[in-house]
C-alpha atoms as a PDB file:
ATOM      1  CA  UNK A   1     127.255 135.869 121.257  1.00  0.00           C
ATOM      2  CA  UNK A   2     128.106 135.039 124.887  1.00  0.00           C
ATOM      3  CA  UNK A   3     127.381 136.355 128.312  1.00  0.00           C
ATOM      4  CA  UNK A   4     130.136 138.360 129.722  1.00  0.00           C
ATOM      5  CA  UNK A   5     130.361 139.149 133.467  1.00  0.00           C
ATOM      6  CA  UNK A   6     130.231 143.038 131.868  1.00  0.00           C
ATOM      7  CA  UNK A   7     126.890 142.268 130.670  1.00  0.00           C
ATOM      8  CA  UNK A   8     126.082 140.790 133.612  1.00  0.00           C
ATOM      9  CA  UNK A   9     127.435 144.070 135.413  1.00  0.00           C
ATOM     10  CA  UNK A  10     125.438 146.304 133.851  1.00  0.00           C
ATOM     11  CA  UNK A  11     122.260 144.790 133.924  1.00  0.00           C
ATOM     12  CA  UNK A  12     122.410 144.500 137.492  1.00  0.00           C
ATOM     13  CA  UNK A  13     122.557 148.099 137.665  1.00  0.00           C
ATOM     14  CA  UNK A  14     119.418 148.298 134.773  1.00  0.00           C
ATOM     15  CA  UNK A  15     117.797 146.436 137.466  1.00  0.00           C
ATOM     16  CA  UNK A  16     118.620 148.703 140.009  1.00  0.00           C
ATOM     17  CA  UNK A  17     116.873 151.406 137.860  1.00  0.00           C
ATOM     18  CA  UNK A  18     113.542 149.017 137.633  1.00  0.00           C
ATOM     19  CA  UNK A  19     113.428 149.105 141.414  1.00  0.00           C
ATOM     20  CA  UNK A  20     113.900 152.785 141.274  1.00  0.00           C
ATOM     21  CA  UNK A  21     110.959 152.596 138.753  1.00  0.00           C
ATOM     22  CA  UNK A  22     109.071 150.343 140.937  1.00  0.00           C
ATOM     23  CA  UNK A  23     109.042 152.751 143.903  1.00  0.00           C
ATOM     24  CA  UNK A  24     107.402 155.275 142.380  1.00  0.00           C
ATOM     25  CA  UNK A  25     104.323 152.814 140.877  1.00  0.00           C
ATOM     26  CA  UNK A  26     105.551 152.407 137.305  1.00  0.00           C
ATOM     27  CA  UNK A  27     106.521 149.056 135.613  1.00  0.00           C
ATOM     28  CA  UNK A  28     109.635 148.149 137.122  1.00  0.00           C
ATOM     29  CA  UNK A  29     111.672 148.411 134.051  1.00  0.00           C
ATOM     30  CA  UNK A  30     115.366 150.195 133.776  1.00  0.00           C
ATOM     31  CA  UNK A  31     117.853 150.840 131.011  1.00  0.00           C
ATOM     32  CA  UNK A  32     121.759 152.072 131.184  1.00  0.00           C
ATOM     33  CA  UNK A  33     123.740 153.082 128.025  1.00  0.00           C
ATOM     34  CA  UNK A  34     127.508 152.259 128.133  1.00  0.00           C
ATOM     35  CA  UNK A  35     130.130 153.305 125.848  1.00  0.00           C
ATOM     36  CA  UNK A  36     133.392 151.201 125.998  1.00  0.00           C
ATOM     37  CA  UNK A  37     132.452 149.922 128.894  1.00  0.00           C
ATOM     38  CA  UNK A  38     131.760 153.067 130.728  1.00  0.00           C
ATOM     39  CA  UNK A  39     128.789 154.934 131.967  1.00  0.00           C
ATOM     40  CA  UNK A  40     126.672 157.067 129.469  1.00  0.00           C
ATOM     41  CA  UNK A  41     123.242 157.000 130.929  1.00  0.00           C
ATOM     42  CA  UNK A  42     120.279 155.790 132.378  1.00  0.00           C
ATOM     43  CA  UNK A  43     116.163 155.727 132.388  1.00  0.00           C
ATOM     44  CA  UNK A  44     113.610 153.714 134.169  1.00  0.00           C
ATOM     45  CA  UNK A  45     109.932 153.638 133.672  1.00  0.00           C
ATOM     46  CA  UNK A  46     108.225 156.959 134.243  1.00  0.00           C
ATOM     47  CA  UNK A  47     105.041 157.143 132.194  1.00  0.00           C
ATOM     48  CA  UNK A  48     102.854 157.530 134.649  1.00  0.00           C
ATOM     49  CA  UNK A  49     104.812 160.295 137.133  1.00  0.00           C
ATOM     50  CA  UNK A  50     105.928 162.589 133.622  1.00  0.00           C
ATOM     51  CA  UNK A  51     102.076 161.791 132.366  1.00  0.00           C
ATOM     52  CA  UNK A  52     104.063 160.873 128.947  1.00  0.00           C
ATOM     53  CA  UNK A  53     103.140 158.055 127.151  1.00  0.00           C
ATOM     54  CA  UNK A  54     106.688 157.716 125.592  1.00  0.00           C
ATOM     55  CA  UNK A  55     108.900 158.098 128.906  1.00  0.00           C
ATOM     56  CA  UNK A  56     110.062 154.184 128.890  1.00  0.00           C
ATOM     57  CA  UNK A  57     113.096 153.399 130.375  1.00  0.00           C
ATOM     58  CA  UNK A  58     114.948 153.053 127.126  1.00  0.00           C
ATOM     59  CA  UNK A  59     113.488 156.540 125.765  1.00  0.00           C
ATOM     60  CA  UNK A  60     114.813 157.933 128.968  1.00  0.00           C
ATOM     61  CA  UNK A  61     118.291 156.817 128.484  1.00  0.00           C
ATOM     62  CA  UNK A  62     118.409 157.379 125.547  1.00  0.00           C
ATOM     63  CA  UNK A  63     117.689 161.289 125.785  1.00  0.00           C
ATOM     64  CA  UNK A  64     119.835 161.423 128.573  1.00  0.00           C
ATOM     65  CA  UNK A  65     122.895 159.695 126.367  1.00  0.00           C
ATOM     66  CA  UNK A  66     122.350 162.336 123.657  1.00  0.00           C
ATOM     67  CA  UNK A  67     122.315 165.290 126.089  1.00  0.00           C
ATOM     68  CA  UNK A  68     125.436 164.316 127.294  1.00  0.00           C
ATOM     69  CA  UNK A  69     126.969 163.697 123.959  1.00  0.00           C
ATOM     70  CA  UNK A  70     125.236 166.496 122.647  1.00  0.00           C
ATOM     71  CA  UNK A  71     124.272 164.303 119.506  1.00  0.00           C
ATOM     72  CA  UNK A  72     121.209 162.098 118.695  1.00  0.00           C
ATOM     73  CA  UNK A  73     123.623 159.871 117.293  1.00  0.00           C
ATOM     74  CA  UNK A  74     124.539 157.224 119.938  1.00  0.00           C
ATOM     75  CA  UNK A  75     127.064 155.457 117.807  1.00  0.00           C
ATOM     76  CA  UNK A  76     128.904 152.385 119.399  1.00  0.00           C
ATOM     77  CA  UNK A  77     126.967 152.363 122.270  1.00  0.00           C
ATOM     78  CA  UNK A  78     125.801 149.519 123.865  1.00  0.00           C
ATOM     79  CA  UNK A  79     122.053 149.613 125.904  1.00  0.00           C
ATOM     80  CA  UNK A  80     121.105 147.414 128.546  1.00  0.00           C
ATOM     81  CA  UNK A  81     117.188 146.831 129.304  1.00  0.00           C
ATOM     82  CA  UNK A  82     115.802 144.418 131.818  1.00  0.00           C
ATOM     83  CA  UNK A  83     112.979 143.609 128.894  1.00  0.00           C
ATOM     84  CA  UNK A  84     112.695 142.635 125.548  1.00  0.00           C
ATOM     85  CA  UNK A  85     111.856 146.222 123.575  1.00  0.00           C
ATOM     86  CA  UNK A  86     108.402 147.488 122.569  1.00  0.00           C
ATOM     87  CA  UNK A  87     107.921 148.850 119.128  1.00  0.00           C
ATOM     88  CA  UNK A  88     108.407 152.336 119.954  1.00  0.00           C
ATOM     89  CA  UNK A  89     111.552 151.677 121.580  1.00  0.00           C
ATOM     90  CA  UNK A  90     112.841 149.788 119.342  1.00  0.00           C
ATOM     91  CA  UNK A  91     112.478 152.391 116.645  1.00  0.00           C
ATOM     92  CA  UNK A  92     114.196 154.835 118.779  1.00  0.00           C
ATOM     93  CA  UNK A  93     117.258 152.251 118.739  1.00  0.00           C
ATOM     94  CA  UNK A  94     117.458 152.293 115.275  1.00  0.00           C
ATOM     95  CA  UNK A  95     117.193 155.684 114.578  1.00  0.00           C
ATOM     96  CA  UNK A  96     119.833 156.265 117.411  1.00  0.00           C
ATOM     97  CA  UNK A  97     122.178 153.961 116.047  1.00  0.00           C
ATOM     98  CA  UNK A  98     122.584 152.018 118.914  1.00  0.00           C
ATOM     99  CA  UNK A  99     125.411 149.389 118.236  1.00  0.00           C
ATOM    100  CA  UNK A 100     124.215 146.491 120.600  1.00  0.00           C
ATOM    101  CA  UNK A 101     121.052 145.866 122.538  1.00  0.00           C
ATOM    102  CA  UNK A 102     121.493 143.534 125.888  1.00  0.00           C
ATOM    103  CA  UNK A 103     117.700 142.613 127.560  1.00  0.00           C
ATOM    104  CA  UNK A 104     116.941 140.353 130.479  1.00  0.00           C
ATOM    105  CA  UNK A 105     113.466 139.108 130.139  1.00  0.00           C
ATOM    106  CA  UNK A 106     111.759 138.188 126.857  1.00  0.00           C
ATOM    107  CA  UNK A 107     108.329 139.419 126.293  1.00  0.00           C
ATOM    108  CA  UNK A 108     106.723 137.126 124.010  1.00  0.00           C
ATOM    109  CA  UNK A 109     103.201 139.824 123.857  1.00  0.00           C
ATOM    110  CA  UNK A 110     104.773 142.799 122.862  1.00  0.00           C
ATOM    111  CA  UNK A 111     108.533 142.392 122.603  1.00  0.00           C
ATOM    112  CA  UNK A 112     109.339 143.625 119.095  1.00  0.00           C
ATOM    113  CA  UNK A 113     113.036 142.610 119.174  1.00  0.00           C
ATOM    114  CA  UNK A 114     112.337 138.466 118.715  1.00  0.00           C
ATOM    115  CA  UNK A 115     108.870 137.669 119.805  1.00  0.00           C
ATOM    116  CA  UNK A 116     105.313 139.991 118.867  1.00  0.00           C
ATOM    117  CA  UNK A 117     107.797 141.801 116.007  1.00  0.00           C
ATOM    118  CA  UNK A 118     111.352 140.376 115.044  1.00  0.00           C
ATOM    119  CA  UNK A 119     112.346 144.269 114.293  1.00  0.00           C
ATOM    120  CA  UNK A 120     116.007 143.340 115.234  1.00  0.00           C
ATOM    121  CA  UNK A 121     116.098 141.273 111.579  1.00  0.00           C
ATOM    122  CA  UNK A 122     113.759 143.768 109.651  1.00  0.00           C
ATOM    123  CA  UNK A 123     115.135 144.040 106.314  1.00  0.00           C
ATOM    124  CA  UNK A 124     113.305 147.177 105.622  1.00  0.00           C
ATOM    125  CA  UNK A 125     115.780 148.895 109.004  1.00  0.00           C
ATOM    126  CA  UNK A 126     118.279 150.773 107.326  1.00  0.00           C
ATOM    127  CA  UNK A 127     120.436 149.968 110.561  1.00  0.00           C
ATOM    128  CA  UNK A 128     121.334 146.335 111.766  1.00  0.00           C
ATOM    129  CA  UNK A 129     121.333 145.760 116.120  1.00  0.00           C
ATOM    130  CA  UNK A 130     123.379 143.149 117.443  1.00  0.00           C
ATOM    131  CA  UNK A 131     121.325 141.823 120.118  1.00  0.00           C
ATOM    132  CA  UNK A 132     121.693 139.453 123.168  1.00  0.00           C
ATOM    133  CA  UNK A 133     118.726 138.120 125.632  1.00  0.00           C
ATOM    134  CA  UNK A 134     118.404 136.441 128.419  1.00  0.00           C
ATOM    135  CA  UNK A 135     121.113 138.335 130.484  1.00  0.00           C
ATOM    136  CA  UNK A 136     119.754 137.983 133.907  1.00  0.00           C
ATOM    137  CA  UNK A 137     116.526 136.293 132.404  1.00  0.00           C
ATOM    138  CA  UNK A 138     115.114 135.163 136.183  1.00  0.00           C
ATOM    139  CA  UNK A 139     116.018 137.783 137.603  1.00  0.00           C
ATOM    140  CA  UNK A 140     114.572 140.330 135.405  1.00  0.00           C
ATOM    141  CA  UNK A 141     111.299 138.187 134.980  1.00  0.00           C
ATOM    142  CA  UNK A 142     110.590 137.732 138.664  1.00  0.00           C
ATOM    143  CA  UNK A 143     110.778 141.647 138.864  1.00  0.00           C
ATOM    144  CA  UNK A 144     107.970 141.672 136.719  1.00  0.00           C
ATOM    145  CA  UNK A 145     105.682 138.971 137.782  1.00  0.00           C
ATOM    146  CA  UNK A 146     106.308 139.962 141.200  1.00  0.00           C
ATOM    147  CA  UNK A 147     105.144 143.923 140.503  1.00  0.00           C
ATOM    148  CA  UNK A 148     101.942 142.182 138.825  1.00  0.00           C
ATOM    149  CA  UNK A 149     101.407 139.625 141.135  1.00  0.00           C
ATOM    150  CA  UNK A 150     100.807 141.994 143.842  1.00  0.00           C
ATOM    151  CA  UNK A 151      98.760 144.586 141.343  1.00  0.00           C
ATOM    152  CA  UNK A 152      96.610 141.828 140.952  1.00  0.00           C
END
């Protein structure tokens, strides 16, 4: 599938959310859910300030998205992340129903959409993701190694 300048669009404001995440000392990442094209939601990183383990950027849009909906079902959505989905994440996709899934930077340790776990292709999902990396891959990556870099 190709790179559209929406993409594009929208993972420039995910990475907007990282920042946001960034500020407050969490992993820069951020996610926004769009449906037909529009605004539905948005999460970044928060572990650490909500002192919950599950509070990734992705879980955080995704509650947010249902709220507003008022249904768990996120059907036909589309979610933008600025990295590859963990596990846990990625299970939450599935069960939500999310349509597509748009990421920046791969993570080849833990990413369980292509890399660590190829969940995305799991035959035993009862729910198949279209999926599209690498939207804003340098950008997205330097966010990263640049947090890290200076944790280090």
């Amino acid at each position: 599938m190709e790179i559209t300048q929406q993409d594009e669009a929208w993972m420039r404001h995910a990475l907007r959310l990282a920042q946001r995440a960034e500020m407050l000392g969490e992993v820069p990442v951020g996610a926004v859910l769009v449906k037909d094209n529009q605004y539905l939601a948005e999460g970044w990183n928060s572990p650490i300030v909500t002192h919950d383990v599950t509070a990734h950027a992705e879980i955080n849009a995704l509650r947010e998205g249902g709220k507003r909906i008022a249904n768990y079902r996120l059907v036909d959505t589309t979610l933008y992340v600025t990295l590859e989905p963990c596990v846990m994440c990625m299970g939450a996709i599935v069960h939500a129903r999310i349509k597509r899934l748009v990421f920046g930077a791969y993570d080849p340790k833990r990413g369980a959409v292509c890399n660590a776990l190829k969940l995305a292709d799991a035959g035993f999902l009862n729910h198949i993701i279209n999926w599209q990396g690498g939207v804003l891959e340098a950008e997205c990556s330097e966010l990263l190694k640049d947090f890290f870099r200076a944790r280090r």
